[in-house]
Protein backbone atom coordinates (compact mmCIF):
# COMPACT_ATOMS: atom_id res chain seq x y z
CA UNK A 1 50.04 -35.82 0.24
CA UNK A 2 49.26 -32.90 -2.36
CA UNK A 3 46.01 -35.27 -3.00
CA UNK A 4 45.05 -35.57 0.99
CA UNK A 5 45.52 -31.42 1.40
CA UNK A 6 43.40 -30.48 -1.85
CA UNK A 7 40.58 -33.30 -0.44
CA UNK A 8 41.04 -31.24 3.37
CA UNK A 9 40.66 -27.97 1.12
CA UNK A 10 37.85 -28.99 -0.57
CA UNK A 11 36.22 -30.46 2.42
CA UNK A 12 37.17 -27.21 4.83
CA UNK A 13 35.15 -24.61 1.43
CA UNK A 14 32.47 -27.40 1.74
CA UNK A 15 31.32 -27.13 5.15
CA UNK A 16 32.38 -22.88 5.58
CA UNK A 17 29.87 -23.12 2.76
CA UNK A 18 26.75 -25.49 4.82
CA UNK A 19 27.67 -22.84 7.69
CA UNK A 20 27.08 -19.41 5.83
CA UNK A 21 23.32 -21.30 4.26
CA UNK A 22 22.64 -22.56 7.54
CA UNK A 23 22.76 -19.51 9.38
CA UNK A 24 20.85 -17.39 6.49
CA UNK A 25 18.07 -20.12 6.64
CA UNK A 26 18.10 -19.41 10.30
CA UNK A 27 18.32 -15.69 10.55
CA UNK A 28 14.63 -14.02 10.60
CA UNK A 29 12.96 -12.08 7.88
CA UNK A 30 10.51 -9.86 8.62
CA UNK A 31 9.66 -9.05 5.31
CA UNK A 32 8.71 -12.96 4.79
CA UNK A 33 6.72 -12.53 8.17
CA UNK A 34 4.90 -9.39 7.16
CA UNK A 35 3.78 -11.11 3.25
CA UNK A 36 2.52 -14.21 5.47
CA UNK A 37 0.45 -12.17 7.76
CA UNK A 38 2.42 -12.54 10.72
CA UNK A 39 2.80 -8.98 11.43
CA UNK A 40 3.51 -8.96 14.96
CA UNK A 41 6.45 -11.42 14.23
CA UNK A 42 7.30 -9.08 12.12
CA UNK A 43 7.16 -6.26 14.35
CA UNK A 44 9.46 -7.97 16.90
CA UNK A 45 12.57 -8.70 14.00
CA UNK A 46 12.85 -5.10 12.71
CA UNK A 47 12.40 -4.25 16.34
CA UNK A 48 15.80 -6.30 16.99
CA UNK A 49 17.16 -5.05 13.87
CA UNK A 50 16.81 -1.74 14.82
CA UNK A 51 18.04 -1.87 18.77
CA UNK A 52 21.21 -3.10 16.31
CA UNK A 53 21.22 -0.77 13.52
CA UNK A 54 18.81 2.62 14.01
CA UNK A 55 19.83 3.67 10.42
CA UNK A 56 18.51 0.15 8.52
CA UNK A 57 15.62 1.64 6.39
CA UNK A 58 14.15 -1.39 5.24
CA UNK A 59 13.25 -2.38 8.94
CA UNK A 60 11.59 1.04 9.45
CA UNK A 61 9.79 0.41 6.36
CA UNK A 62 8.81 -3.19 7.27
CA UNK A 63 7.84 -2.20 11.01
CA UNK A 64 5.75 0.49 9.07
CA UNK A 65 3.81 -1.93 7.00
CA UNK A 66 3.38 -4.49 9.72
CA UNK A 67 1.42 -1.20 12.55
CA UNK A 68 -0.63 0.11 9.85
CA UNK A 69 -2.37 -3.67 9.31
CA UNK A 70 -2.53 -3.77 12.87
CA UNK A 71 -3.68 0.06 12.88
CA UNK A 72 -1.32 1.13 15.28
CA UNK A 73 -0.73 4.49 13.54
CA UNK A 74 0.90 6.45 16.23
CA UNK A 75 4.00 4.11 16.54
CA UNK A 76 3.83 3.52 12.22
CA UNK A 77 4.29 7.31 12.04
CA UNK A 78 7.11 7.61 14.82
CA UNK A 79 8.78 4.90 12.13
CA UNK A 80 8.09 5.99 9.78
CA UNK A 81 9.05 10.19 10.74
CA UNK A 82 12.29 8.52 11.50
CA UNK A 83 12.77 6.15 8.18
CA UNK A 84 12.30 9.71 6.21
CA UNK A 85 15.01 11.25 8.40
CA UNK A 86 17.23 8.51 6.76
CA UNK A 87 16.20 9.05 3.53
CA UNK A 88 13.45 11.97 2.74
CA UNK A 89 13.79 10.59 -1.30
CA UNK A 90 12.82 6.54 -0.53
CA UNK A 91 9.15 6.38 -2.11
CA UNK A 92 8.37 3.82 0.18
CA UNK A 93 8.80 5.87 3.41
CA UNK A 94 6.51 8.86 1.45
CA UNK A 95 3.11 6.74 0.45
CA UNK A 96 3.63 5.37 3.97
CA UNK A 97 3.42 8.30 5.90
CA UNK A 98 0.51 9.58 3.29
CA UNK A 99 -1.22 6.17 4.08
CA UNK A 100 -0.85 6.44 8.37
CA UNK A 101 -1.99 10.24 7.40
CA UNK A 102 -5.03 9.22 5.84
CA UNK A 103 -6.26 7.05 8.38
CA UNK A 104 -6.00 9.62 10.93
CA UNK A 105 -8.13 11.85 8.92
CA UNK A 106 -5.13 14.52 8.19
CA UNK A 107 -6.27 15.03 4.80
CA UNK A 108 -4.46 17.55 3.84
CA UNK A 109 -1.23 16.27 4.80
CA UNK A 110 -2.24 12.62 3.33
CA UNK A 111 -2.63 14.39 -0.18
CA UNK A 112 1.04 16.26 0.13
CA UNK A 113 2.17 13.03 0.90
CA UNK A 114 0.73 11.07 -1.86
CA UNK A 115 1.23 14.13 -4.66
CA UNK A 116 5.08 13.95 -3.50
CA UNK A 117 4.74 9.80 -4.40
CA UNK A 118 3.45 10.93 -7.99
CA UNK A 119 6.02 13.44 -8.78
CA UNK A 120 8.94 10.64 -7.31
CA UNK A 121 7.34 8.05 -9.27
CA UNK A 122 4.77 7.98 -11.80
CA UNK A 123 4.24 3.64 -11.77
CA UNK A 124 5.50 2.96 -8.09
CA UNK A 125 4.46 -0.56 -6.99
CA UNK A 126 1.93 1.54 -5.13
CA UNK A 127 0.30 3.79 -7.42
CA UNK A 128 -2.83 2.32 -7.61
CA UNK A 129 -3.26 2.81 -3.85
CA UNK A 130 -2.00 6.34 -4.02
CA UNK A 131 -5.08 7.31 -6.43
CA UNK A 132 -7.31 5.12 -4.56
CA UNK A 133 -6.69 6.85 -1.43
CA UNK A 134 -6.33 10.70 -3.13
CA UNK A 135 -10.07 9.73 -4.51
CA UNK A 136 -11.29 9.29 -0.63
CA UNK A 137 -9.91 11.93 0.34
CA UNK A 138 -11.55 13.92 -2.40
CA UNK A 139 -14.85 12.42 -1.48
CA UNK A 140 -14.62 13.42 2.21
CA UNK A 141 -13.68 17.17 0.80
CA UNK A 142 -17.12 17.07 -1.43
CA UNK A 143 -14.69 17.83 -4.04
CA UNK A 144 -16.02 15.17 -6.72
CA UNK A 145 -14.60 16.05 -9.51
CA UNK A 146 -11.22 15.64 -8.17
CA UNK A 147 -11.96 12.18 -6.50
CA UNK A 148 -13.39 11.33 -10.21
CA UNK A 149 -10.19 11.91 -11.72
CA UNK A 150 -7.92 10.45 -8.93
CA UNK A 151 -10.49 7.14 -9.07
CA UNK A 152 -10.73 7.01 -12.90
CA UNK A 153 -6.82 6.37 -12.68
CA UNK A 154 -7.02 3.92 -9.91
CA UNK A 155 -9.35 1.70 -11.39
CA UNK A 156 -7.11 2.27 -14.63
CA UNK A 157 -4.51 0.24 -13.05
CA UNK A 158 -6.77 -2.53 -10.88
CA UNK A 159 -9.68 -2.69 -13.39
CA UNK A 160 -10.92 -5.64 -11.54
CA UNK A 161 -11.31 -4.06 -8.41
CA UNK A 162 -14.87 -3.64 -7.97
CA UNK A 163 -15.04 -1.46 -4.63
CA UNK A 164 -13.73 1.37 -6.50
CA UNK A 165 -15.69 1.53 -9.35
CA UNK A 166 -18.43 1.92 -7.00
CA UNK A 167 -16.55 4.58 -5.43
CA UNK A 168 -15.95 6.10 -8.49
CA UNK A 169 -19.58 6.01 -9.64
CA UNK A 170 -20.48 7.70 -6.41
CA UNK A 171 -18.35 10.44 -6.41
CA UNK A 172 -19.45 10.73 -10.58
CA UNK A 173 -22.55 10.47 -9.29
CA UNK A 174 -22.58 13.86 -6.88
CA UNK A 175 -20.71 15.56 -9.69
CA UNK A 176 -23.51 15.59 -11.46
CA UNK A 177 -21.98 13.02 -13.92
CA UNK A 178 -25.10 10.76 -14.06
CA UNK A 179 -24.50 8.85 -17.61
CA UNK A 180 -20.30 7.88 -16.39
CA UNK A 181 -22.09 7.44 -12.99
CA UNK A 182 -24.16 4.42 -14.20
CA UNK A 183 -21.41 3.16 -16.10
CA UNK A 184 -19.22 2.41 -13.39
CA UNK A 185 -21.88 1.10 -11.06
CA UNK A 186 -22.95 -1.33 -14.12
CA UNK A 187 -19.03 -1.82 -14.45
CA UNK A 188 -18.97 -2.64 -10.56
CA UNK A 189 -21.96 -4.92 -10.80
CA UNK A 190 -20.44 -6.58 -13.95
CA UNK A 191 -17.55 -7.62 -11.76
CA UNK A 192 -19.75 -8.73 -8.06
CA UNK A 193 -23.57 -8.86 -9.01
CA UNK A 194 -23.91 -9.41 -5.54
CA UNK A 195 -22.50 -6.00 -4.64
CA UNK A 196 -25.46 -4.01 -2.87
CA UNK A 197 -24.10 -0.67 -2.82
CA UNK A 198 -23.59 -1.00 -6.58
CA UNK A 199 -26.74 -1.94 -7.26
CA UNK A 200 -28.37 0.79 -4.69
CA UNK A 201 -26.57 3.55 -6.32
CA UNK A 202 -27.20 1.98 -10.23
CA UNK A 203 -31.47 2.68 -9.36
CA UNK A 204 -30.52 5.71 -7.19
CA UNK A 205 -28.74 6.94 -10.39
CA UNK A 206 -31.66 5.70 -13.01
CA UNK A 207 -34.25 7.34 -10.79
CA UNK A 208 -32.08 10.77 -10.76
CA UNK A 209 -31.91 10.12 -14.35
CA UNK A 210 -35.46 10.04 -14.61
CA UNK A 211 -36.17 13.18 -13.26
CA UNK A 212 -34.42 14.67 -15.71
């Protein structure tokens, strides 16, 4: 008898066990949906999971992520507005609504956003962005200098990224800063040789050069 009930016990933990895997295989993740491109599918989960929960910060973030690809920036920064009335401290929350502010052209507010990233987190998983986009933003301003430093530490942390060396060479390149200009465009080339605006701005820059 003691035999049949431990076999029952054992039998009952099995199965309670299949259920609890079953129904986590089966319950949606947005976060998978969003890293395979599906970003509407996304959308739609965190969507659900908020109508449940309006507090769950990881579905504002993910609903965030998933309108910006989609460029949808007005309902990424109602999200995201209300993700940072959950938590004003989650990094995540900040670069986003320093990214949506950036592609709306609200410069200034982009680059409060991103300096507030910086001073939360010196290697966040999106640093390199951060820079990337400060040294745009600096570029639109005409203040070159700036983007130079903000893009020197961008490409510091993607050196393979060959778009922004070229953006770094041009903005070194309107401060005046022919010799690190042609570096980075050579760098840039180095990386694509098919790159045209590299190579445009490397014999813009050797014919400035030249005038010298």
């Amino acid at each position: 008898m003691k035999t049949y009930f431990r076999a029952s016990a054992c039998l009952f933990f099995f199965f309670s066990i299949l259920h609890t895997v079953n129904a986590q295989m089966q319950t949606p993740d947005a976060l998978a949906e969003y890293r395979a491109g599906n970003y509407d599918r996304a959308i739609q989960i965190c969507r659900d999971e908020l109508s449940i929960n309006p507090n769950n910060l990881e579905s504002h973030v993910v609903i965030c992520w998933s309108l910006v690809r989609l460029n949808r920036y007005e309902e990424a920064m109602r999200y995201a507005r209300a993700g940072r009335s959950i938590s004003r401290f989650d990094v995540r929350i900040t670069e986003i609504l320093g990214e949506i502010s950036y592609y709306q052209g609200l410069n200034n507010e982009a680059l409060q956003y991103f300096q507030e990233y910086i001073s939360m987190t010196a290697e966040g998983q999106r640093i390199e962005m951060v820079y990337y986009f400060m040294g745009e933003i600096f570029i639109r301003q005409g203040r070159f200098r700036h983007a130079d430093i903000a893009l020197t530490t961008a490409v510091h942390w993607v050196p393979g990224n060959a778009a922004w060396w070229v953006r770094l060479a041009y903005a070194r390149e309107n401060a005046g800063e022919l010799n690190n200009a042609l570096d980075a465009y050579e760098k840039a080339l180095a990386l694509n040789p098919q790159m045209t605006d590299a190579q445009r701005g490397l014999d813009r820059t050797k014919r400035a050069m030249g005038g010298q």
